[in-house]
N, C-alpha and C. Protein backbone atom coordinates (compact mmCIF):
# COMPACT_ATOMS: atom_id res chain seq x y z
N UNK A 1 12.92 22.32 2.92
CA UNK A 1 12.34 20.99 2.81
C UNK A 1 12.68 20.16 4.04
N UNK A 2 11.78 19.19 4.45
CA UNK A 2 11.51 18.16 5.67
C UNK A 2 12.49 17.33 4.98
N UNK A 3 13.65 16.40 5.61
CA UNK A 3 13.96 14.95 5.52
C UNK A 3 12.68 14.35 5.83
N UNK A 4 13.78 12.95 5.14
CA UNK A 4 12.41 11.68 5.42
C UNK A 4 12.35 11.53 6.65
N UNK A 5 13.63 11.66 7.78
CA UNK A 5 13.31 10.53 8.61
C UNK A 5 12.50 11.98 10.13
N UNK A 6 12.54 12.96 9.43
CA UNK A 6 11.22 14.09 10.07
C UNK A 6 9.85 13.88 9.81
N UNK A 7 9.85 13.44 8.75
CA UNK A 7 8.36 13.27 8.27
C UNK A 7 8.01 12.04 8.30
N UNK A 8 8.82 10.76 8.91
CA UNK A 8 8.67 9.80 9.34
C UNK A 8 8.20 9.50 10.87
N UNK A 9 8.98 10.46 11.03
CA UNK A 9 8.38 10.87 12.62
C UNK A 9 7.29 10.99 12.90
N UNK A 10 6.76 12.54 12.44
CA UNK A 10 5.90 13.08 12.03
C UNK A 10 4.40 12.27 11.97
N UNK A 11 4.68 11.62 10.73
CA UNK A 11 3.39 11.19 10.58
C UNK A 11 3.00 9.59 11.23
N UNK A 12 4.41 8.61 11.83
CA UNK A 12 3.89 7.66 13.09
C UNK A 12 2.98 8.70 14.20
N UNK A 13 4.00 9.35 14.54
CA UNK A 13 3.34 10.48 15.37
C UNK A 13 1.24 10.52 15.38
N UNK A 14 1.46 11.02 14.14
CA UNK A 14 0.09 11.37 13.80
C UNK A 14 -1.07 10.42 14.03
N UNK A 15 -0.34 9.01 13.10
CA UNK A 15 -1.36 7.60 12.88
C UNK A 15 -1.30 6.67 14.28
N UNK A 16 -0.11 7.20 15.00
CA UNK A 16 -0.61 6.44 16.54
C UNK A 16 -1.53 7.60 17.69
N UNK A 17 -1.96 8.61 17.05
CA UNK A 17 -2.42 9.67 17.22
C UNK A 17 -4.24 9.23 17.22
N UNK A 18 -4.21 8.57 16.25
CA UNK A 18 -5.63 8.23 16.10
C UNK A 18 -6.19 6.71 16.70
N UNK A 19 -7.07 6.90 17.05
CA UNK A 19 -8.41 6.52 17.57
C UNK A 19 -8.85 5.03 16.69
N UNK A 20 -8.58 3.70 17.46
CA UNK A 20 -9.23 2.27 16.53
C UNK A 20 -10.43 2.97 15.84
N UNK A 21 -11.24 3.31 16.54
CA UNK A 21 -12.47 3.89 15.48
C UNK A 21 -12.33 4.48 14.14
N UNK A 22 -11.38 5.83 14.67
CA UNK A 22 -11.04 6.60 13.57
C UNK A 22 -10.26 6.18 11.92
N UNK A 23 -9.07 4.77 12.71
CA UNK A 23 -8.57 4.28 11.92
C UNK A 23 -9.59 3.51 10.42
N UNK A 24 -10.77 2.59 11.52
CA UNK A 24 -11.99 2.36 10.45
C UNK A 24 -12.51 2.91 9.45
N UNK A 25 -12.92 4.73 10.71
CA UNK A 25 -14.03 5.38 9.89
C UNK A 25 -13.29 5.63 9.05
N UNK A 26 -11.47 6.41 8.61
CA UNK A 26 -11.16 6.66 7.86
C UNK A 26 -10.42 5.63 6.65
N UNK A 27 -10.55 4.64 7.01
CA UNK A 27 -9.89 3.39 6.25
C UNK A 27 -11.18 2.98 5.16
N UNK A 28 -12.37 3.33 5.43
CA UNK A 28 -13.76 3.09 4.96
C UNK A 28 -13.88 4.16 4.14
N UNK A 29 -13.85 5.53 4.19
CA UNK A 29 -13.77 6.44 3.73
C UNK A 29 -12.22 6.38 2.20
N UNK A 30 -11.23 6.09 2.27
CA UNK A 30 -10.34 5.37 1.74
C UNK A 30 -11.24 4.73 0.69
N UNK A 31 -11.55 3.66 1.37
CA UNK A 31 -11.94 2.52 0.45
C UNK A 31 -13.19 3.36 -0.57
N UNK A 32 -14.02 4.00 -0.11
CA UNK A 32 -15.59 4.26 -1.01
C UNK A 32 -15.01 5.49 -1.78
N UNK A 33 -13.50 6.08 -1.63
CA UNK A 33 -12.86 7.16 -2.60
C UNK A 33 -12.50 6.47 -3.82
N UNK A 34 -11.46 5.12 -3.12
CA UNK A 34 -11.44 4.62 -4.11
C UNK A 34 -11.61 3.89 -5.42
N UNK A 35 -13.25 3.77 -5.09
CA UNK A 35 -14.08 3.05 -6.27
C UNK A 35 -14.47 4.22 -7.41
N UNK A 36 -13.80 5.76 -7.27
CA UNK A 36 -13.57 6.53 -8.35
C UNK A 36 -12.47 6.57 -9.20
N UNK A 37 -11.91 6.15 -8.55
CA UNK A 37 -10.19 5.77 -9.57
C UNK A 37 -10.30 4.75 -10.91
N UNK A 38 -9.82 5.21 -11.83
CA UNK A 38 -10.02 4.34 -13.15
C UNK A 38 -9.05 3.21 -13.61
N UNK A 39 -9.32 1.96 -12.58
CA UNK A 39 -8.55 1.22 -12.27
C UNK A 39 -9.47 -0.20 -12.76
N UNK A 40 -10.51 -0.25 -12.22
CA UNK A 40 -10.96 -1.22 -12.21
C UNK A 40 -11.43 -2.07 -13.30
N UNK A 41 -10.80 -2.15 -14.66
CA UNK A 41 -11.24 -3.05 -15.61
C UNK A 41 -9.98 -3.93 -15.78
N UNK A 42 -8.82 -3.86 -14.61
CA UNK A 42 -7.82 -4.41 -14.42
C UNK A 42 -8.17 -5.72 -14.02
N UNK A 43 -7.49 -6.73 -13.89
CA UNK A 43 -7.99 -8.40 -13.25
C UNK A 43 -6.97 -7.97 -12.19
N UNK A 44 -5.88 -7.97 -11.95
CA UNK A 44 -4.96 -8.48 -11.00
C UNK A 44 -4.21 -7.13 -9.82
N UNK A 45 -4.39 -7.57 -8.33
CA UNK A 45 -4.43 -6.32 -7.60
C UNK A 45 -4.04 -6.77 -6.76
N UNK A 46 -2.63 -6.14 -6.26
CA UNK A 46 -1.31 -6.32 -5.14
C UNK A 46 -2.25 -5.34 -4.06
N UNK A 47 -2.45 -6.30 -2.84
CA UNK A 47 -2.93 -5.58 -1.89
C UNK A 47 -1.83 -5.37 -0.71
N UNK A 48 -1.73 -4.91 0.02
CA UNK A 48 -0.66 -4.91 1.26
C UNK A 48 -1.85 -5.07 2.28
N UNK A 49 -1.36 -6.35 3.44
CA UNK A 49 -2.25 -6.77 4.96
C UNK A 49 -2.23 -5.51 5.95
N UNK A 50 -2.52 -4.80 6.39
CA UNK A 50 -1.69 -3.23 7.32
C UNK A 50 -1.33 -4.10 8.68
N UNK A 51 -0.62 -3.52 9.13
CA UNK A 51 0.22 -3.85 10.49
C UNK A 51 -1.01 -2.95 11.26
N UNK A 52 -1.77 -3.65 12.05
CA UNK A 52 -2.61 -3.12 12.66
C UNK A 52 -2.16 -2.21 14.00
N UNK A 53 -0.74 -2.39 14.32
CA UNK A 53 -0.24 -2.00 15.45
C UNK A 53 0.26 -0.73 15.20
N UNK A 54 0.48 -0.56 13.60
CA UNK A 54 0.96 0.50 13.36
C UNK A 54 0.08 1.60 12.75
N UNK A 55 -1.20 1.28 13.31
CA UNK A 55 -2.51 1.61 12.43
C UNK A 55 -2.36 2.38 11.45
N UNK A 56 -1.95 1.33 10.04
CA UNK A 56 -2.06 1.20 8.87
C UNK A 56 -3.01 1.64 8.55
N UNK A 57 -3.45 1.56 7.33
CA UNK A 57 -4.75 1.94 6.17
C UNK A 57 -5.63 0.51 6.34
N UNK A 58 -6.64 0.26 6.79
CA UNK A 58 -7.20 -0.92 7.37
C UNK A 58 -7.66 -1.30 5.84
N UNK A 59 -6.68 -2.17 4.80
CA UNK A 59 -7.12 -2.79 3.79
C UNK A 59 -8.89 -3.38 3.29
N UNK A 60 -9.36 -3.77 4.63
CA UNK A 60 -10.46 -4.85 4.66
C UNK A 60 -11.65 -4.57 3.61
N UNK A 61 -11.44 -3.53 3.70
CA UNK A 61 -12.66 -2.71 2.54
C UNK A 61 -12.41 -2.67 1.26
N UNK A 62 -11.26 -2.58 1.51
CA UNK A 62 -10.53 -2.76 -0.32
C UNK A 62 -10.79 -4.18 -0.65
N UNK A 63 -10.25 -5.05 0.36
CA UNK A 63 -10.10 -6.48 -0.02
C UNK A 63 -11.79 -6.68 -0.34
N UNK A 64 -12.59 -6.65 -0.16
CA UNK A 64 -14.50 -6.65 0.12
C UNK A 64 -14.43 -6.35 -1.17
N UNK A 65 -14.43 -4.94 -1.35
CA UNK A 65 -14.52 -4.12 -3.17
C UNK A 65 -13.61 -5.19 -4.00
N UNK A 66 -12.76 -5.83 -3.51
CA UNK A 66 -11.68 -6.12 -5.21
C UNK A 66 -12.78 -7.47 -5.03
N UNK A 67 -12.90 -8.74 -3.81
CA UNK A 67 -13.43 -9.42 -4.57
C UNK A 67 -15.19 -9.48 -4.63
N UNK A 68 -16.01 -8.58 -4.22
CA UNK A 68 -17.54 -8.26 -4.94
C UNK A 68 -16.85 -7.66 -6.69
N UNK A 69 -15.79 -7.84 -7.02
CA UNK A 69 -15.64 -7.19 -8.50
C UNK A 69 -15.25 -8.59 -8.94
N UNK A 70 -14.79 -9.33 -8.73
CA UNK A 70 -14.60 -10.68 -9.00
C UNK A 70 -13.25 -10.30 -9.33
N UNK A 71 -11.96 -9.99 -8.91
CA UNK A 71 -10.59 -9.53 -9.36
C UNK A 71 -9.78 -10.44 -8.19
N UNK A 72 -8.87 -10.67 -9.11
CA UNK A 72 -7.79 -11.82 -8.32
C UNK A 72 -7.19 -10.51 -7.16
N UNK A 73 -6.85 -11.30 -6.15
CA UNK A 73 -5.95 -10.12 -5.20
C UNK A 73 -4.91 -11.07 -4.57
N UNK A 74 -3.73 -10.13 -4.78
CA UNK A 74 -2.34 -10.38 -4.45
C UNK A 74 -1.66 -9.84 -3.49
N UNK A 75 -1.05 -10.81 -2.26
CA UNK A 75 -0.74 -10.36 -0.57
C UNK A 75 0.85 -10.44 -1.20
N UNK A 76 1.91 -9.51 -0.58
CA UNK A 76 2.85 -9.72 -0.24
C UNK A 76 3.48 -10.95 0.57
N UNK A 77 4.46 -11.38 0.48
CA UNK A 77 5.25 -11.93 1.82
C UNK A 77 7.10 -11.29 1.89
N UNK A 78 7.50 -10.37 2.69
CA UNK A 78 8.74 -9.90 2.73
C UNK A 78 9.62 -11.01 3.29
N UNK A 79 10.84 -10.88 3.03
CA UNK A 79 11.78 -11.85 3.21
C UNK A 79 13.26 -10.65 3.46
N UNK A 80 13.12 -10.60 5.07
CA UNK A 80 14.07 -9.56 5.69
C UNK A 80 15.58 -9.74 5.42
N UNK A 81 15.58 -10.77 5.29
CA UNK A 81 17.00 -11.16 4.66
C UNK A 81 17.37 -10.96 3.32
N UNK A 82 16.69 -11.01 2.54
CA UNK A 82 17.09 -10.65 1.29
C UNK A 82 16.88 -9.27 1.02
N UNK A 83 15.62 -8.86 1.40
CA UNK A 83 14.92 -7.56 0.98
C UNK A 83 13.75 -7.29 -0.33
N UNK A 84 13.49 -8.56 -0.43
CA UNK A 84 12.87 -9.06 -1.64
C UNK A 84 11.50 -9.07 -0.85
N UNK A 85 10.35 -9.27 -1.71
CA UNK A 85 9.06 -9.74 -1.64
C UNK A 85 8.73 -10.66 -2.75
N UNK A 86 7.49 -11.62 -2.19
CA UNK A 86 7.13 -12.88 -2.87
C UNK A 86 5.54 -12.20 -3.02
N UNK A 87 4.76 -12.63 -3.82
CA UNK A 87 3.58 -11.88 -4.90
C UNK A 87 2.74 -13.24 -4.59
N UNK A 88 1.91 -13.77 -3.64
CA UNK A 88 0.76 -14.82 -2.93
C UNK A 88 -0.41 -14.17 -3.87
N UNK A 89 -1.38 -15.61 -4.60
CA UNK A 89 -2.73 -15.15 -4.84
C UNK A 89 -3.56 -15.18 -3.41
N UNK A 90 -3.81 -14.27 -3.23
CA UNK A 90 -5.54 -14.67 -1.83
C UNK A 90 -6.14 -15.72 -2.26
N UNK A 91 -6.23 -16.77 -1.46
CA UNK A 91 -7.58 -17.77 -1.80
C UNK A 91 -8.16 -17.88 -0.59
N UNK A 92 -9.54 -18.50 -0.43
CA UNK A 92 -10.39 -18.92 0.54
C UNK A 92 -9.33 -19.54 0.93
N UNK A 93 -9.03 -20.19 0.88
CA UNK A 93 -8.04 -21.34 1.56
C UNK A 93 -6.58 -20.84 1.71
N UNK A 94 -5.74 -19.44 1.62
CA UNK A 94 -4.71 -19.25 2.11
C UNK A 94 -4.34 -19.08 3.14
N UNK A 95 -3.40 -19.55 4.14
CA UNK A 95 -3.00 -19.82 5.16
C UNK A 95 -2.08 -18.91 5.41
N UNK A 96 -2.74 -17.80 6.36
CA UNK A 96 -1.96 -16.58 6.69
C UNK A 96 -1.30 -16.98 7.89
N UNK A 97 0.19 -16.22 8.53
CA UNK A 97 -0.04 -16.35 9.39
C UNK A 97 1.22 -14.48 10.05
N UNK A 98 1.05 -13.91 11.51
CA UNK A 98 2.21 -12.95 11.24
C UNK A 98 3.21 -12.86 11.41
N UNK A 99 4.12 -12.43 11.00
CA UNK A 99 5.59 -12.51 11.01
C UNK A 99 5.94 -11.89 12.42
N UNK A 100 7.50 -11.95 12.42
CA UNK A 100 7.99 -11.24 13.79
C UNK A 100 7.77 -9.21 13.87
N UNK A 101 7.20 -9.11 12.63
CA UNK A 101 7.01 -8.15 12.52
C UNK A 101 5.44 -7.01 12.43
N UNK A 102 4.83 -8.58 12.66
CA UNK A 102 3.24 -7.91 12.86
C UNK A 102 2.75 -8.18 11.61
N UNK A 103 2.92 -8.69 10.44
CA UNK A 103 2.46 -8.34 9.60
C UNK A 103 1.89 -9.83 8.76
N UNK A 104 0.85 -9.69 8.64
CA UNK A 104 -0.12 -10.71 7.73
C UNK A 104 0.27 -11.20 7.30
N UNK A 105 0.88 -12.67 6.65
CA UNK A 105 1.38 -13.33 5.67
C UNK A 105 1.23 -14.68 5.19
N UNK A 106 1.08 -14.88 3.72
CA UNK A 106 0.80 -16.52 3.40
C UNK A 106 1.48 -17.09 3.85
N UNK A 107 1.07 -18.19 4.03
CA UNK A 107 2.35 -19.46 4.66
C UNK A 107 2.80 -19.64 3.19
N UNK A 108 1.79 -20.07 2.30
CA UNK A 108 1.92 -20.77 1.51
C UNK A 108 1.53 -20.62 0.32
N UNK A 109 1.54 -21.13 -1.21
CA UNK A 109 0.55 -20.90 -2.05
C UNK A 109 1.17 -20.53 -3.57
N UNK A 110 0.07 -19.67 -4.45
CA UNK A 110 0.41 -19.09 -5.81
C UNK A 110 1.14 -18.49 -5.80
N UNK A 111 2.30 -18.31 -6.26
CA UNK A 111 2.75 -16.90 -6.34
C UNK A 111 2.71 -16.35 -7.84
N UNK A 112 2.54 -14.80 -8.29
CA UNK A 112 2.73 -14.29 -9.23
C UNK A 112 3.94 -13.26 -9.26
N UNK A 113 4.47 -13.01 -10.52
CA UNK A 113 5.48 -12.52 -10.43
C UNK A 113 4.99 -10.98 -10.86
N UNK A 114 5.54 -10.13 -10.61
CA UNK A 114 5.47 -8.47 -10.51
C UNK A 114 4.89 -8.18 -11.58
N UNK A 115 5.55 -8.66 -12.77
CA UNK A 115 5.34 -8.24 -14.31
C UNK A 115 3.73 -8.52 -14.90
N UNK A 116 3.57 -9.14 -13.75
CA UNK A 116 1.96 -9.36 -13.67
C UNK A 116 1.02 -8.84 -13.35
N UNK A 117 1.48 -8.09 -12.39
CA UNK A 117 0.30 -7.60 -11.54
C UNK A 117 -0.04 -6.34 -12.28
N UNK A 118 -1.06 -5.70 -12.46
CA UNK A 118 -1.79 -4.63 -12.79
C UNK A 118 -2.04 -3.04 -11.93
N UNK A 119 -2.13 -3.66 -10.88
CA UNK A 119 -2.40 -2.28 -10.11
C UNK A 119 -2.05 -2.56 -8.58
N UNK A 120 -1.27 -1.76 -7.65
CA UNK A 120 -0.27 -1.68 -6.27
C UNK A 120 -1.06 -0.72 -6.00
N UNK A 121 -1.48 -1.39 -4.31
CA UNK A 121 -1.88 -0.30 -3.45
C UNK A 121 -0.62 -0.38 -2.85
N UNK A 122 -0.40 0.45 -2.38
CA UNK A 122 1.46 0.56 -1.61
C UNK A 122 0.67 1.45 0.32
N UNK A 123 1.52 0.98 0.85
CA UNK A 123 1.58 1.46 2.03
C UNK A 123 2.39 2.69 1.77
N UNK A 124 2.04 3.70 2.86
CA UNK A 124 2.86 4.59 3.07
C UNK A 124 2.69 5.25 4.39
N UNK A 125 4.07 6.33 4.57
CA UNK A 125 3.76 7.00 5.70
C UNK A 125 3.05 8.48 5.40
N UNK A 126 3.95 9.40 4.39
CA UNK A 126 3.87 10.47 3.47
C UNK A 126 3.81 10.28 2.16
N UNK A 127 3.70 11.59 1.73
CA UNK A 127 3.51 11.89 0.38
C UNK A 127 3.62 12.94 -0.28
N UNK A 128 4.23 13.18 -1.42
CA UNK A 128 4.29 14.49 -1.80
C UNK A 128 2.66 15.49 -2.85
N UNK A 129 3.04 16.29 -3.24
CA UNK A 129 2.07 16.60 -4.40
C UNK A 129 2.50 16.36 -6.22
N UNK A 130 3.73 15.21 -5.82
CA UNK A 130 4.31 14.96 -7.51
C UNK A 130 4.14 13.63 -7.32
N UNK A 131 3.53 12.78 -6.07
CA UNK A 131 3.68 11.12 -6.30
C UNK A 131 4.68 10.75 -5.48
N UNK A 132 5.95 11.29 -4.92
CA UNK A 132 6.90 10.80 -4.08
C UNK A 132 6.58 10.62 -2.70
N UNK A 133 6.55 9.63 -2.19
CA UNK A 133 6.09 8.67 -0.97
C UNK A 133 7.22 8.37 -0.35
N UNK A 134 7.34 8.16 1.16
CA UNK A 134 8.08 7.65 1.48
C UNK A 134 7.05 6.45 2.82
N UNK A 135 8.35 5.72 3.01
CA UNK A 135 7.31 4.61 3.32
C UNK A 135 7.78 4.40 4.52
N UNK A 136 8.83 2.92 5.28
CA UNK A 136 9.56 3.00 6.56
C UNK A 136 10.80 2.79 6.25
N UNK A 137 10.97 3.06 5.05
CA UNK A 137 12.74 3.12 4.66
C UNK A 137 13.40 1.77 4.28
N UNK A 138 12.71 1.27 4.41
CA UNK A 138 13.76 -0.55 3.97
C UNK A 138 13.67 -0.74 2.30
N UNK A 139 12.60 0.28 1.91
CA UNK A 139 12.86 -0.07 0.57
C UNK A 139 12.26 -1.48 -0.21
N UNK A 140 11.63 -2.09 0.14
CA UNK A 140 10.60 -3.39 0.00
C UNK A 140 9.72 -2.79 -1.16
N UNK A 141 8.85 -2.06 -1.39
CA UNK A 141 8.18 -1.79 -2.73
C UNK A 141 8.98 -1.25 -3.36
N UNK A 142 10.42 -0.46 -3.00
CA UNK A 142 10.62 0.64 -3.89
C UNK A 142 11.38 -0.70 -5.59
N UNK A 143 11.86 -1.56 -4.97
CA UNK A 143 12.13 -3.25 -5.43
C UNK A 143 11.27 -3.72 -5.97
N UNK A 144 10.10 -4.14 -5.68
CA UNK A 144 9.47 -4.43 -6.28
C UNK A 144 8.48 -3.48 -7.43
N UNK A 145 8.25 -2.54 -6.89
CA UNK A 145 7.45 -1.80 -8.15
C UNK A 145 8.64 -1.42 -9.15
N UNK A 146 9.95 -1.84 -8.85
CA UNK A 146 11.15 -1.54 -10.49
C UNK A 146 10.36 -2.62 -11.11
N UNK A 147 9.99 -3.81 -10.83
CA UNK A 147 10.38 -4.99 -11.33
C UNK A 147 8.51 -5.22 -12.38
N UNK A 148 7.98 -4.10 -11.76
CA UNK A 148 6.43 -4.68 -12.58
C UNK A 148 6.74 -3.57 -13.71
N UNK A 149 5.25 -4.13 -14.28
CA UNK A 149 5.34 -3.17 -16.02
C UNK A 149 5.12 -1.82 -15.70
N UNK A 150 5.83 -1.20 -16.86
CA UNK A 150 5.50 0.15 -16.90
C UNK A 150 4.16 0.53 -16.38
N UNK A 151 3.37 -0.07 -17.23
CA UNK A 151 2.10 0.17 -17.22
C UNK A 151 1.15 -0.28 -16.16
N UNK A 152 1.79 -0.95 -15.15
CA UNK A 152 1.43 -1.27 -12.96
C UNK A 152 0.54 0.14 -13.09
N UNK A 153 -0.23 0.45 -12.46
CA UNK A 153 -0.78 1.32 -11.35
C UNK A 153 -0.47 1.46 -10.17
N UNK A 154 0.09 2.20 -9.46
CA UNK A 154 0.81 2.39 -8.25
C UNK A 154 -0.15 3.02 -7.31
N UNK A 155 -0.76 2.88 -6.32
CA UNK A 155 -1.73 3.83 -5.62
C UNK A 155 -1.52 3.62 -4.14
N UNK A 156 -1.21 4.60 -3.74
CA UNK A 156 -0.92 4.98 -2.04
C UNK A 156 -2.22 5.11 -1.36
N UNK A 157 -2.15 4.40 -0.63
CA UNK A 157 -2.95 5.07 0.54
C UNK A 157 -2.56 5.89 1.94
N UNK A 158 -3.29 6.86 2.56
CA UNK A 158 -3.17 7.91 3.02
C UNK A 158 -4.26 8.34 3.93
N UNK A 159 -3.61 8.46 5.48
CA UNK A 159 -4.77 9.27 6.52
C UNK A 159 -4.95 10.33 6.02
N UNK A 160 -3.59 10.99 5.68
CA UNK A 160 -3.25 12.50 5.90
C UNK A 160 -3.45 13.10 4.34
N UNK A 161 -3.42 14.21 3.70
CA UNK A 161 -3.15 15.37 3.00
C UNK A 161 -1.65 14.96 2.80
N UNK A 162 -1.18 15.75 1.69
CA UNK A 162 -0.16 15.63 0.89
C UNK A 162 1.36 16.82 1.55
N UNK A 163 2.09 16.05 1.72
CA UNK A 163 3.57 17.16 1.85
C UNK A 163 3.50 18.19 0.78
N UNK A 164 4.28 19.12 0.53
CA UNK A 164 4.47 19.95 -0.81
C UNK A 164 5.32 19.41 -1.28
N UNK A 165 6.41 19.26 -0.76
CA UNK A 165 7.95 18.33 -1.64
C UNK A 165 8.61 17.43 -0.82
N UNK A 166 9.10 16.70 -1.15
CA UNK A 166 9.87 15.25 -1.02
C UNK A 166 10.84 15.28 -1.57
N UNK A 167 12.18 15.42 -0.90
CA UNK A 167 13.10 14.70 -2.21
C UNK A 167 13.38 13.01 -2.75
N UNK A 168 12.95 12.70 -3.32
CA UNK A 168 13.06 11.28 -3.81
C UNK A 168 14.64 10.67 -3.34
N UNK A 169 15.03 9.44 -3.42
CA UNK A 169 16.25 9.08 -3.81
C UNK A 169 15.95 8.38 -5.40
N UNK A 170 17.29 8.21 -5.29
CA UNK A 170 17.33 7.79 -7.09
C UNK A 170 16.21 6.25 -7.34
N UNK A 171 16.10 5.52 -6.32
CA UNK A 171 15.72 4.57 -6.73
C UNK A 171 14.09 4.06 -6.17
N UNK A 172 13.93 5.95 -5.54
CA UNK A 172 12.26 6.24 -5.36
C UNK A 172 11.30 5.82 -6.65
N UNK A 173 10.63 4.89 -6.52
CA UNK A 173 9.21 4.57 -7.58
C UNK A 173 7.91 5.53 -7.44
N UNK A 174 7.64 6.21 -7.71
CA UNK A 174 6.60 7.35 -7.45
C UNK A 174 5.46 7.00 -7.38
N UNK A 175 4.58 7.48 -7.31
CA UNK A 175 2.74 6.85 -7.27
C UNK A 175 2.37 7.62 -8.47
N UNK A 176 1.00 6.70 -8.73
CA UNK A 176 0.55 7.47 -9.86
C UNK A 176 -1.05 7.91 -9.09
N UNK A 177 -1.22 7.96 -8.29
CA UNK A 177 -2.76 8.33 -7.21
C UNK A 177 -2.24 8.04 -5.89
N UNK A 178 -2.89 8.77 -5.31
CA UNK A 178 -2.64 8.34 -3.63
C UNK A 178 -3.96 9.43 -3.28
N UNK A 179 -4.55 8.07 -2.24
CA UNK A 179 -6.12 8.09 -2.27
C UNK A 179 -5.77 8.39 -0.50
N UNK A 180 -7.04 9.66 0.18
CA UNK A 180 -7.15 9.83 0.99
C UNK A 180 -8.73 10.04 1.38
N UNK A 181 -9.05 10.19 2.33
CA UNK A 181 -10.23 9.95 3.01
C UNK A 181 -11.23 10.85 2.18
N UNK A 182 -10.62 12.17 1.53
CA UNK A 182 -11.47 13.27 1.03
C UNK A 182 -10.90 13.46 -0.44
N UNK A 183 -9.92 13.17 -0.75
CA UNK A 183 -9.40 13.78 -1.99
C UNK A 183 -8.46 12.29 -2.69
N UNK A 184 -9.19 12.80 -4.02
CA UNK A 184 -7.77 11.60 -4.68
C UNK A 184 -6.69 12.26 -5.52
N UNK A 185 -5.55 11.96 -4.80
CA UNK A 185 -4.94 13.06 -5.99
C UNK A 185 -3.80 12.20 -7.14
N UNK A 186 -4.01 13.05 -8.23
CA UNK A 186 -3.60 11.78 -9.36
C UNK A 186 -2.29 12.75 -10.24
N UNK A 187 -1.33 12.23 -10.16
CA UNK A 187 0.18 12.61 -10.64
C UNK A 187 0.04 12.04 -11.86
């Protein structure tokens, strides 16, 4: 078996590997997989902004699909000092702005608390074929998805195909789908 911080490598490696285009075509591809997932009679949906520098899973398509469905959608804001995240509703009127870290964030606004939310798209880097993800190691969702209901939907997104095994740590939150350009695969 690969450590994480090989397959962390690994797959920056890969996603700074690809092509602004490619990042689209396959972030689009992402998105039109995921309108097969049996998710959507949910109201409330934790989106993550992607760090475009780190060419992320380009959300924008998701965000389009959740609200043509008329579904509330929910931005992160991390707080590096604590290690915590804050749960922002999206509104026309939220005032993003990015952190020192590249990354999208409300200034301001609703917040909802975890136990609320319905269904997590989660960032990731990897993935296994049982749901175990690993992400950039700080541990920021693995915190917050303890804290929502059992019954959250957890869903990864993914350039790549699936690892065979992962070893989790104890306080790994697993996925229950992790959606890729061609395949959805559901744990």
């Amino acid at each position: 078996m690969i450590s994480k911080s090989v397959l962390r490598k690994k797959y920056t490696a890969l996603r700074n590997a690809l092509s602004e285009e490619e990042v689209h075509d396959l972030s689009l591809k992402i998105a039109n997989m995921a309108l097969q997932l049996p998710i959507w009679d949910a109201t409330n949906y934790h989106l993550f902004l992607p760090i475009s520098e780190k060419k992320e899973v380009n959300t924008e398509y998701l965000l389009h699909i959740l609200y043509g469905k008329d579904k509330t959608v929910i931005v992160p804001k991390a707080d590096f000092k604590t290690g915590e995240m804050l749960h922002y509703i999206l509104q026309e009127n939220t005032k993003l702005s990015r952190s020192k870290y590249g990354i999208s964030e409300p200034v301001s606004g609703i917040t909802i608390s975890p136990e609320n939310i319905e269904v997590v798209f989660v960032p990731l880097l990897s993935f296994d074929k049982t749901g175990n993800r690993i992400g950039y190691g700080k541990g920021f969702y693995d915190r917050f998805l303890a804290k929502c209901s059992p019954k959250t939907k957890i869903i990864g997104l993914s350039f790549f195909a699936s690892e065979d095994k992962i070893i989790p740590d104890s306080k790994d939150i697993p996925l229950d789908f992790c959606v890729t350009p061609n395949r959805i695969y559901k744990f």
